[in-house]
Protein backbone atom coordinates (compact mmCIF):
# COMPACT_ATOMS: atom_id res chain seq x y z
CA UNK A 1 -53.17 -51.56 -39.70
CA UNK A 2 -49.98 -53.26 -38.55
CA UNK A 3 -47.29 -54.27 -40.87
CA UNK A 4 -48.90 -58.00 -41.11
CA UNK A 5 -51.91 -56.33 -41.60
CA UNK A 6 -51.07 -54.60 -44.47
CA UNK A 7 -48.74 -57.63 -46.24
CA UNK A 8 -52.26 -59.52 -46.21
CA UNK A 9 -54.31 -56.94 -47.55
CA UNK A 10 -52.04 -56.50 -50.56
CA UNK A 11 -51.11 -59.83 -50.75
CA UNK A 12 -54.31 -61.36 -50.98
CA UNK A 13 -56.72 -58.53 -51.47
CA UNK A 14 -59.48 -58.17 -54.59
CA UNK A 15 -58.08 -54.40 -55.74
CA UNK A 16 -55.33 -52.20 -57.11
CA UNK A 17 -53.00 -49.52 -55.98
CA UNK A 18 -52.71 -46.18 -56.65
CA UNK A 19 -50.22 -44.38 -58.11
CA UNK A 20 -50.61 -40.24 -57.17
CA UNK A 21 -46.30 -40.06 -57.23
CA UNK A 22 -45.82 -38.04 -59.74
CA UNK A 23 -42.82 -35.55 -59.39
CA UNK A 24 -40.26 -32.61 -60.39
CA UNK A 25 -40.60 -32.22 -63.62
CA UNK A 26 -43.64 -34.59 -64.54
CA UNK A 27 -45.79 -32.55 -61.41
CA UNK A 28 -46.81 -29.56 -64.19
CA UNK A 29 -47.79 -32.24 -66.64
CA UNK A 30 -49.90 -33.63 -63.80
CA UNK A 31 -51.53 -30.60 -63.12
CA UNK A 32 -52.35 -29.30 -66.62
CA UNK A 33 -53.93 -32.77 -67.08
CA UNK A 34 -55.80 -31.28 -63.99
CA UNK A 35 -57.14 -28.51 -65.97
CA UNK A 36 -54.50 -25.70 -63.70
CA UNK A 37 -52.21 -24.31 -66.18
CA UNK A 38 -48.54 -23.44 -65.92
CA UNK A 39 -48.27 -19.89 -64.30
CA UNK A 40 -51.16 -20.56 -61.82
CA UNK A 41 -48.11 -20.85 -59.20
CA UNK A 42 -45.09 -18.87 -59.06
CA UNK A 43 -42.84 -21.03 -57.11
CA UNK A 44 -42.02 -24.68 -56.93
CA UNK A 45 -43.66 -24.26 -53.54
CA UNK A 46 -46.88 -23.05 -54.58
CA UNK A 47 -46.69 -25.81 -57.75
CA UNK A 48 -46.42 -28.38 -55.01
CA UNK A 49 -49.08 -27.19 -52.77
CA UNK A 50 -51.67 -27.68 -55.72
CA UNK A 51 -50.27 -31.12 -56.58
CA UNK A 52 -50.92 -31.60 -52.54
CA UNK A 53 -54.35 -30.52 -52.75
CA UNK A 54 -55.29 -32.75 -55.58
CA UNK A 55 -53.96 -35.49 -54.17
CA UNK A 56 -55.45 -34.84 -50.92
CA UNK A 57 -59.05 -34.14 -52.66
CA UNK A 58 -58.58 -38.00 -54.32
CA UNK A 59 -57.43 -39.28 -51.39
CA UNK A 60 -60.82 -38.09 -49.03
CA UNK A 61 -62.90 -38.93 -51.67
CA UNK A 62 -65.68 -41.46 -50.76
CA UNK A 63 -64.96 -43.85 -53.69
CA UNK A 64 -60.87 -44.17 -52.48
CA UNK A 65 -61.23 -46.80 -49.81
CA UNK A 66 -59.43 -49.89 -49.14
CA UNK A 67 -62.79 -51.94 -50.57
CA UNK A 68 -61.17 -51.27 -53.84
CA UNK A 69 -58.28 -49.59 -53.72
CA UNK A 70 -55.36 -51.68 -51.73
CA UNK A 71 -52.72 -49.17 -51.61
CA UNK A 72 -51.53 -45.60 -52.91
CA UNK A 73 -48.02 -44.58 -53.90
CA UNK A 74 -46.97 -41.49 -52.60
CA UNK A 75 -44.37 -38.37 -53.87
CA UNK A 76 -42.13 -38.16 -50.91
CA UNK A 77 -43.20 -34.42 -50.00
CA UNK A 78 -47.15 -35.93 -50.29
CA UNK A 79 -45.62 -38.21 -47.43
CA UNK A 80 -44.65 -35.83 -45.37
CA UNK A 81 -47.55 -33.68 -45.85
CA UNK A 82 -51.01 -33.72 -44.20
CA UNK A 83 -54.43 -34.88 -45.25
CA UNK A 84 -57.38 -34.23 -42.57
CA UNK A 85 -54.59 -32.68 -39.97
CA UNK A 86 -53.11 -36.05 -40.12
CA UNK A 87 -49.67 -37.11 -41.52
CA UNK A 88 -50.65 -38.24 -44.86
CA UNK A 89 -49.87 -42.25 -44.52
CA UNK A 90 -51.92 -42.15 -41.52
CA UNK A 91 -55.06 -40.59 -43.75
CA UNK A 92 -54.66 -43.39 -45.68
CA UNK A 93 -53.87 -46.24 -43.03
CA UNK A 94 -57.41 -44.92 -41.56
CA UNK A 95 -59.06 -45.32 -45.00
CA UNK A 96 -58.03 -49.04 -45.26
CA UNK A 97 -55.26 -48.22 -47.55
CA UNK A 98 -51.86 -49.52 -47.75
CA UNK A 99 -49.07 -46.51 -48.12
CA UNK A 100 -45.91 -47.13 -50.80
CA UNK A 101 -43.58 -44.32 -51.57
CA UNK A 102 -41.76 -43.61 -54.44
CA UNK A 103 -37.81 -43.92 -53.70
CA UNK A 104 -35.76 -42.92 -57.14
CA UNK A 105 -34.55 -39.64 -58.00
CA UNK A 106 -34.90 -39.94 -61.73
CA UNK A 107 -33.18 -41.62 -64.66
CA UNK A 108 -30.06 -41.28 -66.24
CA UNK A 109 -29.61 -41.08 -69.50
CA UNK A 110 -30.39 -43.93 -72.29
CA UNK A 111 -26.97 -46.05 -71.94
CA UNK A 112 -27.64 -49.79 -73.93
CA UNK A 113 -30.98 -49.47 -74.95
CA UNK A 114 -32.26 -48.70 -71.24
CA UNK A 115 -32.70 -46.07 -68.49
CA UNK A 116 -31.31 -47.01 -64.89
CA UNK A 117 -31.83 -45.02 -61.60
CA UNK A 118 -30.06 -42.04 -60.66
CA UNK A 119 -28.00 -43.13 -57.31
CA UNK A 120 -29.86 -42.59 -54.12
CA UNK A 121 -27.13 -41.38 -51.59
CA UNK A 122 -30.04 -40.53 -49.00
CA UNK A 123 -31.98 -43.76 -49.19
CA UNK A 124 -31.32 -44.85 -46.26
CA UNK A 125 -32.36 -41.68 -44.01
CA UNK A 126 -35.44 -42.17 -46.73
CA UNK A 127 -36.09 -45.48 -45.66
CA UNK A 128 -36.32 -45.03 -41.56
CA UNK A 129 -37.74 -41.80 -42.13
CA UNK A 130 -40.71 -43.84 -43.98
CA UNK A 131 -41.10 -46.42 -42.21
CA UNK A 132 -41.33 -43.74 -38.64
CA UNK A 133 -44.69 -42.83 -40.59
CA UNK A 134 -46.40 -45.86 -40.98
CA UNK A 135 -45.27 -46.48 -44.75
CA UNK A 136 -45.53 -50.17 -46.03
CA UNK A 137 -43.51 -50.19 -48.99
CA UNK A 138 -41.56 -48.18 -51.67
CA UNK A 139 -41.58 -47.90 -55.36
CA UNK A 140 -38.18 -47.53 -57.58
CA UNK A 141 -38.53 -46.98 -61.53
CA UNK A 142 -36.01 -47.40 -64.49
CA UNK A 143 -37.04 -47.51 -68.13
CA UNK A 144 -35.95 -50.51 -70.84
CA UNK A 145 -36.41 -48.90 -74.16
CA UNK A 146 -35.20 -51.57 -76.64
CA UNK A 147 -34.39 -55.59 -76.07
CA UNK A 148 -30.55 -55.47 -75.09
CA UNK A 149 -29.74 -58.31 -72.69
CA UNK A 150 -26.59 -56.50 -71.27
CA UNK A 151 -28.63 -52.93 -70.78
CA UNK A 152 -31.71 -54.83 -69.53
CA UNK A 153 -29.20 -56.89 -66.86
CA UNK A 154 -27.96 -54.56 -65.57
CA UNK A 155 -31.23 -52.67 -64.86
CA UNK A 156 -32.56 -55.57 -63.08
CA UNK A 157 -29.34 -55.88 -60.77
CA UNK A 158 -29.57 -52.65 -59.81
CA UNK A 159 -33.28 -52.75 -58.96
CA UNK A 160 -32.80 -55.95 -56.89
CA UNK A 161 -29.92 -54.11 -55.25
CA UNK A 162 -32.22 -51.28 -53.99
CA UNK A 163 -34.61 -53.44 -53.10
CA UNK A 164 -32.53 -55.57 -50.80
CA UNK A 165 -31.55 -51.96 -49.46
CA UNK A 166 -35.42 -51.56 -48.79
CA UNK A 167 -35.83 -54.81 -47.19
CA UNK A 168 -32.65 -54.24 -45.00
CA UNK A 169 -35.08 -50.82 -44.17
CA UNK A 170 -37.77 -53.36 -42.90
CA UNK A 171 -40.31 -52.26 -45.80
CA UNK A 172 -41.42 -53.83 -49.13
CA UNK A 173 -39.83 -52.48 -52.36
CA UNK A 174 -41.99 -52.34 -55.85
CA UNK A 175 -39.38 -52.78 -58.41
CA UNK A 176 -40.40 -51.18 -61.85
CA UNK A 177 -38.51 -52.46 -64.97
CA UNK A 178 -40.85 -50.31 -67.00
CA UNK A 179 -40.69 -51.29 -70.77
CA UNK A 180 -41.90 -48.46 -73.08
CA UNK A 181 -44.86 -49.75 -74.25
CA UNK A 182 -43.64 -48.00 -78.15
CA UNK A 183 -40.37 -50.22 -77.81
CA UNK A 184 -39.85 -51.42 -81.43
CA UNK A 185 -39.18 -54.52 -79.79
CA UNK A 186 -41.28 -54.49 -76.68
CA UNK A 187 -41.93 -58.41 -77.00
CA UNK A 188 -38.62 -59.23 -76.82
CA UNK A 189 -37.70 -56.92 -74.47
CA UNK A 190 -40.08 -58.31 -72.35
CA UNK A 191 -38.93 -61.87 -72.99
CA UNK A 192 -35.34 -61.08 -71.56
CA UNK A 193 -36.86 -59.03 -68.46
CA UNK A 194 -38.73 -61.86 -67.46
CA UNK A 195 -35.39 -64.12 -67.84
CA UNK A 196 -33.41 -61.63 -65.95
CA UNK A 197 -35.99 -61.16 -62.93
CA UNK A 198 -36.17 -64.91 -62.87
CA UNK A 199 -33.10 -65.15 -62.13
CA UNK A 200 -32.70 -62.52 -59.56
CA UNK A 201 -35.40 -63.44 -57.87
CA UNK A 202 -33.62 -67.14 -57.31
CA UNK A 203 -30.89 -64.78 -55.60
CA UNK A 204 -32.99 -63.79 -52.73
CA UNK A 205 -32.27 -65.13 -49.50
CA UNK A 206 -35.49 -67.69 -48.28
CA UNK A 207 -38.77 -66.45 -46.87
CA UNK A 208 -37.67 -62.67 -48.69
CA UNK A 209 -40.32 -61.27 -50.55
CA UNK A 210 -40.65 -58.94 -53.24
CA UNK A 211 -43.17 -57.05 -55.29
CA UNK A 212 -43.58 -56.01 -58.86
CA UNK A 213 -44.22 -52.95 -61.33
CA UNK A 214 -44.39 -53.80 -64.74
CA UNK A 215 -45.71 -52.76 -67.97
CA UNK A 216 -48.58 -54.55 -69.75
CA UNK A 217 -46.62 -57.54 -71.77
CA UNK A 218 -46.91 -57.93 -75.49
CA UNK A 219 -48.28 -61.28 -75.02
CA UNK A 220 -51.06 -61.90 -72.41
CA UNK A 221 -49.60 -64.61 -69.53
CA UNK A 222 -45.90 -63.86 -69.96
CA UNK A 223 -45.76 -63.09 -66.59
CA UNK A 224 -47.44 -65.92 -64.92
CA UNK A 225 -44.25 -67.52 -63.71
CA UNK A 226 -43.40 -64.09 -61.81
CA UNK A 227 -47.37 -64.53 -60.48
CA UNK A 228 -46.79 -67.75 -59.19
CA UNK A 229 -43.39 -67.55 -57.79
CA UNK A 230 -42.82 -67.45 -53.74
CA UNK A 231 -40.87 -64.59 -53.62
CA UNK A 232 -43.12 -62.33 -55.64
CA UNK A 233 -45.98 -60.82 -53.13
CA UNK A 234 -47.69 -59.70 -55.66
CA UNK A 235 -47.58 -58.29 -59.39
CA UNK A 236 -48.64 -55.25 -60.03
CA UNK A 237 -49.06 -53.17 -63.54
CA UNK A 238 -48.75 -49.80 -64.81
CA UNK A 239 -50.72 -48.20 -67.51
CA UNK A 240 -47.89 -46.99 -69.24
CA UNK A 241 -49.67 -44.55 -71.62
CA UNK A 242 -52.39 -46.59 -72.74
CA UNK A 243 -55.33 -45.09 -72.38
CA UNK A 244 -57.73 -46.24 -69.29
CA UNK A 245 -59.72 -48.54 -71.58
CA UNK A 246 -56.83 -49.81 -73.64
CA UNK A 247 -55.03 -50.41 -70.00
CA UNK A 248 -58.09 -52.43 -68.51
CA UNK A 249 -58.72 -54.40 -71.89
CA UNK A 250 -54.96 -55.96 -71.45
CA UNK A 251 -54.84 -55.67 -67.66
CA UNK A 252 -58.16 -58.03 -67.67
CA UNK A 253 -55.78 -60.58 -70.14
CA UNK A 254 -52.96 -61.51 -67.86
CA UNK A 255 -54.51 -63.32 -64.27
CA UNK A 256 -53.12 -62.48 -60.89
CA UNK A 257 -51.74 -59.17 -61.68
CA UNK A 258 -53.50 -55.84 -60.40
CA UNK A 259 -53.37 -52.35 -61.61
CA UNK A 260 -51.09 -50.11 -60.02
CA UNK A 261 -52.45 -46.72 -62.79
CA UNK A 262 -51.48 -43.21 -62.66
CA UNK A 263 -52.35 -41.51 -65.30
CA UNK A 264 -55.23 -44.16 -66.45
CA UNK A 265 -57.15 -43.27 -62.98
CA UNK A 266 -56.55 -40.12 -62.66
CA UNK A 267 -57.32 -38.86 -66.87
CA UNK A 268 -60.77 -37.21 -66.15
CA UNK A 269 -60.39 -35.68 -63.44
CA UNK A 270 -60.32 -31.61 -63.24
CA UNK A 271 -59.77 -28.91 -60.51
CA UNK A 272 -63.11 -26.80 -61.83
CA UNK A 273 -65.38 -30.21 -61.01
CA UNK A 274 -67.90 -30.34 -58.38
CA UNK A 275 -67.51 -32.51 -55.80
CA UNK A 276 -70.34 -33.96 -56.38
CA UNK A 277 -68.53 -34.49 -60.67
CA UNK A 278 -65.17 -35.19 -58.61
CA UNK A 279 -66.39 -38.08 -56.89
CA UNK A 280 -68.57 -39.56 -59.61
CA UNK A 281 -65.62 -39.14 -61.84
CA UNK A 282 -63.17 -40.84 -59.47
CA UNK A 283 -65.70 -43.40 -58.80
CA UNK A 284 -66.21 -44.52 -62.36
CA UNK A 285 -62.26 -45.15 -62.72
CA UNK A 286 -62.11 -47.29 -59.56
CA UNK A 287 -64.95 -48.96 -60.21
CA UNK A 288 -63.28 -49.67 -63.86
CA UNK A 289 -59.72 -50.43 -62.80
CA UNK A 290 -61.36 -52.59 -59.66
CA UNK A 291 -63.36 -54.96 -62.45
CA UNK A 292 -59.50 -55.14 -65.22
CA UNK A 293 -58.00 -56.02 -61.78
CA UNK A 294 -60.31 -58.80 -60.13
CA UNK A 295 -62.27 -60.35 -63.30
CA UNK A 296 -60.17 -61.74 -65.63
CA UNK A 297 -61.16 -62.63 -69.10
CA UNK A 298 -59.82 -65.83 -70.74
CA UNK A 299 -57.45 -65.62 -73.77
CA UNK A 300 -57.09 -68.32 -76.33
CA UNK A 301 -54.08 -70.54 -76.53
């Protein structure tokens, strides 16, 4: 797929992406939810070899195509690792699906009710590096915890100021304002994120595009202005620790935004399955996440 290609496909495309980035410390998490406990491995390296494997078992699955799935964010070592003796963008580039990687190094510490991103001095090298593999796009996250216009600003402008670093990198950034879904005051925390990426978005230059991450809102539609607007490619949601069926139910509420799931597609799977149970497994999620992101239920006024 060339780069035009792949705007189109996630532009325009009846699907979701992927998210297998988990990392550092959330990777034994990840693989306990995989059913391999801690002390299986008995260095980081071995850790992330059975992180690799998983992810490379998902990605050659039969069910994870580009029919339904549009993209897949990667872990930057998943990057430059191989799937089927192929660098693992290409695997996916050959399966119809887009590849994203995931940029930040972490969070700093709560400052103003949020979470920003830990500063990036190798982005850059990142970037090129990334894009020298085939790689689309890249995904950024901080973390808004309560609804404090100054903390939530300032989140924003620095997410818009890595992403212009992206598009200076010639690929598409995700930028992911996550609001903790157990804010106290989630609703109006989402009220002033939507203000502030408004208004960042008027910022960018004309004809820039980009993309979205962002937790389920409190009220269903919130986000249609960020839907509709030019400079948005496309909106896409996480599951945030709702539960698969919990994420679909209110992904299926708010129209012309996908699913971009971890944890929701990824819940039943285990390393001791068949692949016969894998694949059946993995299929059932896709085919789940597919419908919350394509057919969209009304909601009343």
């Amino acid at each position: 797929m060339l780069d035009q290609d792949m705007k189109q496909k996630i532009a325009e495309g009846n699907g979701f992406i992927a998210a297998l980035d988990q990392s550092g410390g959330s990777t034994p998490k990840a693989l306990k939810g995989y059913g391999i406990e801690e002390g299986a491995w008995s260095n980081d390296e071995e850790m992330f070899g059975l992180i690799h494997a998983m992810r490379s078992r998902i990605i050659t699955a039969p069910a994870f195509s580009g029919e339904k799935v549009l993209g897949a964010i990667l872990f930057e070592r998943t990057m430059d690792g191989t799937v089927d003796g192929k660098p693992t963008p290409a695997a996916l580039i050959d399966r119809g699906v887009v590849p994203f990687i995931k940029i930040d190094k972490g969070l700093e510490n709560e400052a103003n009710g949020v979470q920003m991103m830990k500063p990036m001095p190798e982005l850059d090298a990142l970037l090129a590096r990334a894009k020298g593999l085939g790689v689309f796009g890249t995904k950024e996250r901080s973390v808004i915890n309560l609804a404090n216009r100054e903390g939530i600003a300032a989140v924003v402008a620095q997410q818009f100021d890595i992403g212009r670093q992206v598009l200076a990198g010639g690929l598409m950034p995700i930028i992911e304002p996550e609001v903790n879904i157990k804010s106290p005051e989630r609703a109006e925390a989402d009220q002033i994120l939507l203000e502030e990426i408004l208004k960042n978005l008027d910022g960018l230059p004309e004809g820039e595009q980009v993309m979205l991450k962002l937790s389920l809102p409190a009220k269903a539609g919130l986000f249609d202005p960020l839907v509709d607007h030019p400079k948005v490619l496309r909106v896409v949601a996480l599951s945030g620790g709702f539960s698969r069926t919990e994420a679909c139910a209110e992904l299926a509420k708010n129209r012309g935004i996908i699913a971009s799931f971890s944890r929701a597609l990824l819940n039943d799977l285990r390393h001791q399955m068949s692949d016969a149970e894998f694949n059946a497994a993995l299929g059932e999620a896709i085919d789940e996440i597919h419908a919350a992101s394509t057919a969209k239920q009304p909601v009343a006024a």
